[in-house]
Protein backbone atom coordinates (compact mmCIF):
# COMPACT_ATOMS: atom_id res chain seq x y z
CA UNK A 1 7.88 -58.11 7.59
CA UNK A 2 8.48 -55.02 9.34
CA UNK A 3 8.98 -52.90 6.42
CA UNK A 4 5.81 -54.18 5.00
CA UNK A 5 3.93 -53.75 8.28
CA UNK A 6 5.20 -49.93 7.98
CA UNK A 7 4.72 -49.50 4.60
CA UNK A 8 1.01 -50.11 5.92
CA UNK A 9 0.93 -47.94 8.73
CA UNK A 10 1.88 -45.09 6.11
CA UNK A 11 5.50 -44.94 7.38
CA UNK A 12 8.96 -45.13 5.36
CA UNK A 13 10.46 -48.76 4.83
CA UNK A 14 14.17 -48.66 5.28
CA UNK A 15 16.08 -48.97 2.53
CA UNK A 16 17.38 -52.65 1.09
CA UNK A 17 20.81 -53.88 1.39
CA UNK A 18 23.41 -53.73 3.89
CA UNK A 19 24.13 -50.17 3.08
CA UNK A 20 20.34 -48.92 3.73
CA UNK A 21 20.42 -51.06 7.29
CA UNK A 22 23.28 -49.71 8.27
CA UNK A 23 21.97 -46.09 7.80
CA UNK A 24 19.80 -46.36 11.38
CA UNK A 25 22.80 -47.08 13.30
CA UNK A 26 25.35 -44.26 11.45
CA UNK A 27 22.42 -41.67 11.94
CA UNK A 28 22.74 -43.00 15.65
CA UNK A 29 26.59 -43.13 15.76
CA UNK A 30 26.07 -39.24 14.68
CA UNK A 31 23.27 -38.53 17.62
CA UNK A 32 26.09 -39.78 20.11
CA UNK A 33 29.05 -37.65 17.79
CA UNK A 34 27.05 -34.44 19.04
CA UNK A 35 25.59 -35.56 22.50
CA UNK A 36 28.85 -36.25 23.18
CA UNK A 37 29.96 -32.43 22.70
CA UNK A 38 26.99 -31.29 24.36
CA UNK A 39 27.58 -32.27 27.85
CA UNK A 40 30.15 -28.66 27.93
CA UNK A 41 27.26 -26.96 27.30
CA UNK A 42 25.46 -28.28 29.99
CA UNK A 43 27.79 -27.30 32.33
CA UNK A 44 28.63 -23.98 31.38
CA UNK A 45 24.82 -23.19 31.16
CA UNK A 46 24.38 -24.21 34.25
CA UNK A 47 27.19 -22.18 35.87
CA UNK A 48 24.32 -19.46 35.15
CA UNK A 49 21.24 -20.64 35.08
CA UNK A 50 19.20 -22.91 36.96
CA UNK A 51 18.13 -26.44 35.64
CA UNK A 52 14.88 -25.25 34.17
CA UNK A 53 15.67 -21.88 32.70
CA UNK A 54 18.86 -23.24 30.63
CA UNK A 55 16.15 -26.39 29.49
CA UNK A 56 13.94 -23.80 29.07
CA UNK A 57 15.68 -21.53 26.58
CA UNK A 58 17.74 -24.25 24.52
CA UNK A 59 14.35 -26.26 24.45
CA UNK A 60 13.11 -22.75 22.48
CA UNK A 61 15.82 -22.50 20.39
CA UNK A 62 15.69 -25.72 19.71
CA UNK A 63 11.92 -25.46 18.68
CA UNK A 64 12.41 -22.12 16.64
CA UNK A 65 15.11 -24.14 14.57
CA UNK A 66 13.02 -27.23 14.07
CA UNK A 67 9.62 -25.31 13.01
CA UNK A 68 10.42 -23.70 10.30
CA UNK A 69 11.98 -26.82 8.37
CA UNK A 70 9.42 -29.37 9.75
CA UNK A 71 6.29 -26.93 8.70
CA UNK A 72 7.90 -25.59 5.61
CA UNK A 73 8.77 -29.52 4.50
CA UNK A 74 5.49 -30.55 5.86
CA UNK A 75 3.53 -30.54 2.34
CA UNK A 76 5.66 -32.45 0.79
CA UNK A 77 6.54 -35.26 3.08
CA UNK A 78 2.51 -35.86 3.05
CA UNK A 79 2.55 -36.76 -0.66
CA UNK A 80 5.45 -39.32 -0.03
CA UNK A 81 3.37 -40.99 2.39
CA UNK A 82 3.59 -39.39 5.74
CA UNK A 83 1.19 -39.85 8.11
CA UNK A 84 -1.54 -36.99 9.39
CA UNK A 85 -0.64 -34.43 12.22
CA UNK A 86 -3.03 -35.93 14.90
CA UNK A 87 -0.83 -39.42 14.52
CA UNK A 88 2.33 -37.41 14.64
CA UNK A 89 1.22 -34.97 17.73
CA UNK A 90 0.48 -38.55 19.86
CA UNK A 91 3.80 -39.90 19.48
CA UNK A 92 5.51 -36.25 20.00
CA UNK A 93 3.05 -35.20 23.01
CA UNK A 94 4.70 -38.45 24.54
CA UNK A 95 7.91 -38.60 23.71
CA UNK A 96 7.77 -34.61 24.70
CA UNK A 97 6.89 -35.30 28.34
CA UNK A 98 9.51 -38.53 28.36
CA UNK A 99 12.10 -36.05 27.27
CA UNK A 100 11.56 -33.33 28.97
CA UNK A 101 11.65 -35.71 32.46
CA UNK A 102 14.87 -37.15 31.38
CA UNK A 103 16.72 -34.22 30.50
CA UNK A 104 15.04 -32.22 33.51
CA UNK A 105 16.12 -35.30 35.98
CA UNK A 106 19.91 -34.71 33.98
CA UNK A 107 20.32 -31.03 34.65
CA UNK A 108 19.73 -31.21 38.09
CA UNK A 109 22.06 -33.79 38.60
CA UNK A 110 24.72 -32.05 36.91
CA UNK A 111 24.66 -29.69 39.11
CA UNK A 112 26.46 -31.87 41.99
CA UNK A 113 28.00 -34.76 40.02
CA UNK A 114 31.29 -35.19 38.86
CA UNK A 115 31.33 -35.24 34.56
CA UNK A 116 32.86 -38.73 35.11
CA UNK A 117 30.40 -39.86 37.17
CA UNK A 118 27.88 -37.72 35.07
CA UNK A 119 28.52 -39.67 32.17
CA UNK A 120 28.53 -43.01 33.73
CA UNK A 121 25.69 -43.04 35.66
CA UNK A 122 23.34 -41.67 32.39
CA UNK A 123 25.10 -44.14 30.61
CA UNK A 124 22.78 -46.74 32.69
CA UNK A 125 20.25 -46.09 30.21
CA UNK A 126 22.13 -49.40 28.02
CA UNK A 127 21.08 -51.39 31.33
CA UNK A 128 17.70 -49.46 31.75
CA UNK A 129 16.37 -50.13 28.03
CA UNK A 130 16.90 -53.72 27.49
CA UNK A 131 15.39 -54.64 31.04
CA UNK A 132 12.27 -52.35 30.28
CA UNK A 133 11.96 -53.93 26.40
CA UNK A 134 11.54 -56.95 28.43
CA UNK A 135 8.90 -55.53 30.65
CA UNK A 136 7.15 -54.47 27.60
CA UNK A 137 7.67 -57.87 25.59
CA UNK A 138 10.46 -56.99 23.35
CA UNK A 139 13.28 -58.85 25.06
CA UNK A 140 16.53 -58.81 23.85
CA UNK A 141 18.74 -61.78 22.07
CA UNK A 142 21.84 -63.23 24.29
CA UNK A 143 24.37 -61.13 21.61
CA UNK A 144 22.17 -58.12 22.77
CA UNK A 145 22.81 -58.57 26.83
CA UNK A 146 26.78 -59.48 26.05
CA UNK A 147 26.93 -56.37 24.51
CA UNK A 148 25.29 -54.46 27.63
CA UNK A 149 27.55 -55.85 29.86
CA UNK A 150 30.57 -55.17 27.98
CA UNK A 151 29.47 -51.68 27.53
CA UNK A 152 28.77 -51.53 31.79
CA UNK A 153 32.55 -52.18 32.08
CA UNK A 154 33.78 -49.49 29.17
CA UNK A 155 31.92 -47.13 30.85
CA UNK A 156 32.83 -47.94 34.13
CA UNK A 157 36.84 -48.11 33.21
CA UNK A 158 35.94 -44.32 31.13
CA UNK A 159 34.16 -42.76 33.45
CA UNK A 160 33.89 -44.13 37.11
CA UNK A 161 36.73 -42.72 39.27
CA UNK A 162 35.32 -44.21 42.72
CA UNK A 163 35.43 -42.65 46.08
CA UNK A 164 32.44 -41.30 48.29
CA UNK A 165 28.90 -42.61 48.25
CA UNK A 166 25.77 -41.77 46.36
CA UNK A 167 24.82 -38.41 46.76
CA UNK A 168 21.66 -36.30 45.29
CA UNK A 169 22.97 -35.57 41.79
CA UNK A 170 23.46 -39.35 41.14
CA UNK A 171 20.40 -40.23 42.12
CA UNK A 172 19.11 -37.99 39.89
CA UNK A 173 21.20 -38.95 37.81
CA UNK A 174 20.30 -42.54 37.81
CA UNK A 175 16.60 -41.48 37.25
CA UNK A 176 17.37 -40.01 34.34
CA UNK A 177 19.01 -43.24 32.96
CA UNK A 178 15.94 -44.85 33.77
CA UNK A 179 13.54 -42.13 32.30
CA UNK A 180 16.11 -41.98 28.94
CA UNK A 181 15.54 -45.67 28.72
CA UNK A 182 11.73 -45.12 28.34
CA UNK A 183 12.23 -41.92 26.03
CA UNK A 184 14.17 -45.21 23.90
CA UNK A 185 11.67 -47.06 23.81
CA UNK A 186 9.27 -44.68 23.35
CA UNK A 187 10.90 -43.48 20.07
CA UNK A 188 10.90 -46.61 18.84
CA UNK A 189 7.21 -47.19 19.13
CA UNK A 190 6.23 -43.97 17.15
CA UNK A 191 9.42 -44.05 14.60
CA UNK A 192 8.34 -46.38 11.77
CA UNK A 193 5.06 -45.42 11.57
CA UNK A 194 5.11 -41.26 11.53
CA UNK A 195 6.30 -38.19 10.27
CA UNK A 196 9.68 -38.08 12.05
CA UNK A 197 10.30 -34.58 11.01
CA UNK A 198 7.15 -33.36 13.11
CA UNK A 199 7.51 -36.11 16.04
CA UNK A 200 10.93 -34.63 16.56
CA UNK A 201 9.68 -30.80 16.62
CA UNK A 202 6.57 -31.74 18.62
CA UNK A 203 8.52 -33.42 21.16
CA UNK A 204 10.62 -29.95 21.78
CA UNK A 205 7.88 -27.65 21.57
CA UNK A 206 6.42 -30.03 24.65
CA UNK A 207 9.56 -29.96 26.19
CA UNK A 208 9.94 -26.23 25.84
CA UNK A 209 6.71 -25.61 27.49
CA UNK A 210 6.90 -27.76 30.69
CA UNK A 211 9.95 -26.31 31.18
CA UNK A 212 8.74 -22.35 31.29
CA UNK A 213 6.30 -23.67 33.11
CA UNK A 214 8.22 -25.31 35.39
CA UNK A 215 11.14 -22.57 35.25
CA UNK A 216 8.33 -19.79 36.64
CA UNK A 217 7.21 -22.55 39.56
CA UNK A 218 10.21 -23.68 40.83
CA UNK A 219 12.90 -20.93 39.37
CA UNK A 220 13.57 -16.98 39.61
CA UNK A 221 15.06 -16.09 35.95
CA UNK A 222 16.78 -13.59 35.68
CA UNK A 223 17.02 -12.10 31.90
CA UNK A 224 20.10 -10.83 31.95
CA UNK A 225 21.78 -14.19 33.49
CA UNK A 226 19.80 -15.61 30.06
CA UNK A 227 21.34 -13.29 28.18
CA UNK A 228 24.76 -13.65 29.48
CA UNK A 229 24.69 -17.39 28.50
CA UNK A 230 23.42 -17.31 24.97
CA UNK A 231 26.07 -19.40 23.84
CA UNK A 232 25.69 -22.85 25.23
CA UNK A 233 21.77 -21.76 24.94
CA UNK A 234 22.21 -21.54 21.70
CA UNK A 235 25.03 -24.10 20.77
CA UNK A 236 22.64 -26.95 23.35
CA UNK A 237 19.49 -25.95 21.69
CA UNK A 238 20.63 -26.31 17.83
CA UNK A 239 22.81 -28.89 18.31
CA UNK A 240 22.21 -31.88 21.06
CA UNK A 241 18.82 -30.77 20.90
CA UNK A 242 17.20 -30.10 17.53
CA UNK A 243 19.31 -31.65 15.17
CA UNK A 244 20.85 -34.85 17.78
CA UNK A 245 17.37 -35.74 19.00
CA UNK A 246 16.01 -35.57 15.51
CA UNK A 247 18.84 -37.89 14.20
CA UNK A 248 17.89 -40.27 16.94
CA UNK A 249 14.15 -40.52 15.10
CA UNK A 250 15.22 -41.02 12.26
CA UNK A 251 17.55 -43.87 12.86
CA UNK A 252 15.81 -45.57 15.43
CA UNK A 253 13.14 -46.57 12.44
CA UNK A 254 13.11 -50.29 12.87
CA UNK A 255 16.35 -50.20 14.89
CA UNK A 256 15.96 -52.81 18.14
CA UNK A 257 15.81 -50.02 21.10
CA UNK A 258 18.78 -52.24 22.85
CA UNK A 259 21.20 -51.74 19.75
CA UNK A 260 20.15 -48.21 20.00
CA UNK A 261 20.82 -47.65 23.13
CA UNK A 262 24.53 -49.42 22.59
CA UNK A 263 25.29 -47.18 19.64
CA UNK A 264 24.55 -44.08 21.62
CA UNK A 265 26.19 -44.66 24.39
CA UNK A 266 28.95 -43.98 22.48
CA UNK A 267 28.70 -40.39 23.63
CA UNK A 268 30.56 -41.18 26.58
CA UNK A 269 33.06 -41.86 23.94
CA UNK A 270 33.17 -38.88 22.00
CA UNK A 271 32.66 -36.65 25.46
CA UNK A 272 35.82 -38.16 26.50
CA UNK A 273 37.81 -37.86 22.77
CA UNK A 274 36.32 -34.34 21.83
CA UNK A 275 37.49 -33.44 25.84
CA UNK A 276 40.92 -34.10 25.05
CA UNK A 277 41.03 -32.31 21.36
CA UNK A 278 39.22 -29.22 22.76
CA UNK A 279 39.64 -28.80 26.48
CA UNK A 280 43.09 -30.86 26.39
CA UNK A 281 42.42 -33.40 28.97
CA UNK A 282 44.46 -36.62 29.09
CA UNK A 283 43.31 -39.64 28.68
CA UNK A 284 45.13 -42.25 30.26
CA UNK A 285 45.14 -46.39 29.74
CA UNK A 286 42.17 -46.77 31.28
CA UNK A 287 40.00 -44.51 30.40
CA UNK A 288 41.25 -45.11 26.40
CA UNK A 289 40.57 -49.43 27.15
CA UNK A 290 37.13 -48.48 28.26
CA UNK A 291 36.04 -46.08 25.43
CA UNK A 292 37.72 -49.55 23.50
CA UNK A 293 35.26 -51.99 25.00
CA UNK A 294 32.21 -49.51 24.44
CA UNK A 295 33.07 -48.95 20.81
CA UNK A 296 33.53 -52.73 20.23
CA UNK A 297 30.44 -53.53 22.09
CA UNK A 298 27.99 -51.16 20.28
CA UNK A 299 29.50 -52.41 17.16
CA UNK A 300 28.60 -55.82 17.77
CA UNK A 301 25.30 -55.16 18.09
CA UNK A 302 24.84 -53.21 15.45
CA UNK A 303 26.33 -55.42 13.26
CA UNK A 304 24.49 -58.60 15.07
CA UNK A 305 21.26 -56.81 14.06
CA UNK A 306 21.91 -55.95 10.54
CA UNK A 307 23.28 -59.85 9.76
CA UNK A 308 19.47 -60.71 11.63
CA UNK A 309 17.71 -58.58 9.48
């Protein structure tokens, strides 16, 4: 039914089989492969820069290196059946300002949070999304809200190291959970039924934008500090940014926002596992059962899904 219903709306139908359902949630598992890598980025751009001008100029890198493929491609993704620009610039214009809250809300928080409590307090989103699907009439099977909660502890056991109250880079940190939750949902909405290609440029250009204009407002740049950082510009822009956040399109096509949310919370996961290969940090018992319970809850649901569908 809902590959029918988006065969109408002018939109891809996933592919048959087990093999073609389980393609949504491996381009997923890959968006949370290369968030998970990008939160070193963050920080070092940030050691720099201020919020907005690092958002700022990965947002435009990010847009240069989407562009080209999405306009060159853009001819021949309309004879398979894509839909017209004007449907495609609604859902990106959206998803655009969702994002560009979300990540905004995220960079500022980084700038006083611990990464461990960084990564647990964005993880929230697997909470957030769910709760908000319900809000919106899409609630979420029993399996589904299991999974969340065994996901809460994983990430609390990876991440959360106690000690000290909240303090103003976890609340914003927190708001960003929320906001990600709605960017989720958001996705999901627009996904099946236009050219995800476009959506997922669109949604950077409009990212890009509010954040020069928020960098000039609120921010003094300074183009030499810019310069000086061009690496995780340029790494964060490419990578988390135009090719993560396009994955995430593409395999939230028909994918239940909850499940989606599960499978990429498993950048928490990676952060920690690509922390120890590159920046050799240990992890210790607890931190290696929690990235356990998050891996076998997002698999759950993924699975749980595909066996419904």
């Amino acid at each position: 039914m809902i590959d029918t219903q988006r065969q109408a709306l002018g939109g891809p139908a996933r592919p048959p089989g087990v093999m073609g359902r389980l393609r949504g949630p491996a381009l997923l598992l890959a968006t949370a492969a290369i968030w998970g890598t990008g939160f070193v980025a963050q920080r070092m751009g940030i050691r720099q820069l201020g919020p907005l001008t690092f958002g700022a100029a990965r947002f435009v890198v990010a847009s240069v290196a989407l562009g080209i493929p999405a306009l060159l491609l853009r001819g021949s993704r309309r004879d398979s059946g894509a839909l017209t620009l004007r449907q495609s610039l609604r859902g990106g214009v959206a998803c655009g300002l969702i994002l560009f809250a979300a990540s905004t809300a995220q960079q500022v928080g980084l700038v006083t949070a611990s990464a461990g409590k960084a990564g647990f307090l964005t993880a929230l989103y697997i909470v957030a999304t769910p709760l908000l699907g319900t809000m919106l009439g899409k609630p979420s099977s029993k399996t589904i809200w299991g999974a969340v909660a065994l996901a809460l502890v994983g990430m609390a056991l990876l991440c959360w190291r106690g000690g000290g109250g909240l303090e103003s880079g976890d609340a914003w940190l927190i708001l960003c959970a929320v906001i990600f939750a709605a960017h989720i949902q958001a996705v999901s909405r627009f996904a099946g039924s236009v050219d995800n290609l476009l959506l997922s440029w669109i949604q950077t250009a409009v990212c890009a934008l509010c954040a020069i204009v928020g960098m000039f407002i609120v921010e003094s740049p300074v183009w030499s500090d810019i310069a000086a950082s061009w690496r995780p510009i340029v790494y964060g822009g490419v990578f988390p940014i135009g090719i993560a956040y396009t994955l995430q399109v593409f395999g939230q096509r028909g994918a239940h926002p909850a499940v989606a949310s599960l499978v990429m919370s498993l950048e928490a996961v990676f952060a920690a596992v690509f922390g120890r290969i590159i920046l050799n940090e240990v992890m210790d018992g607890r931190q290696m059962a929690g990235a356990a319970l998050v891996f076998v809850a997002s698999t759950a649901a993924a699975w749980a899904e595909v066996d419904n569908d």
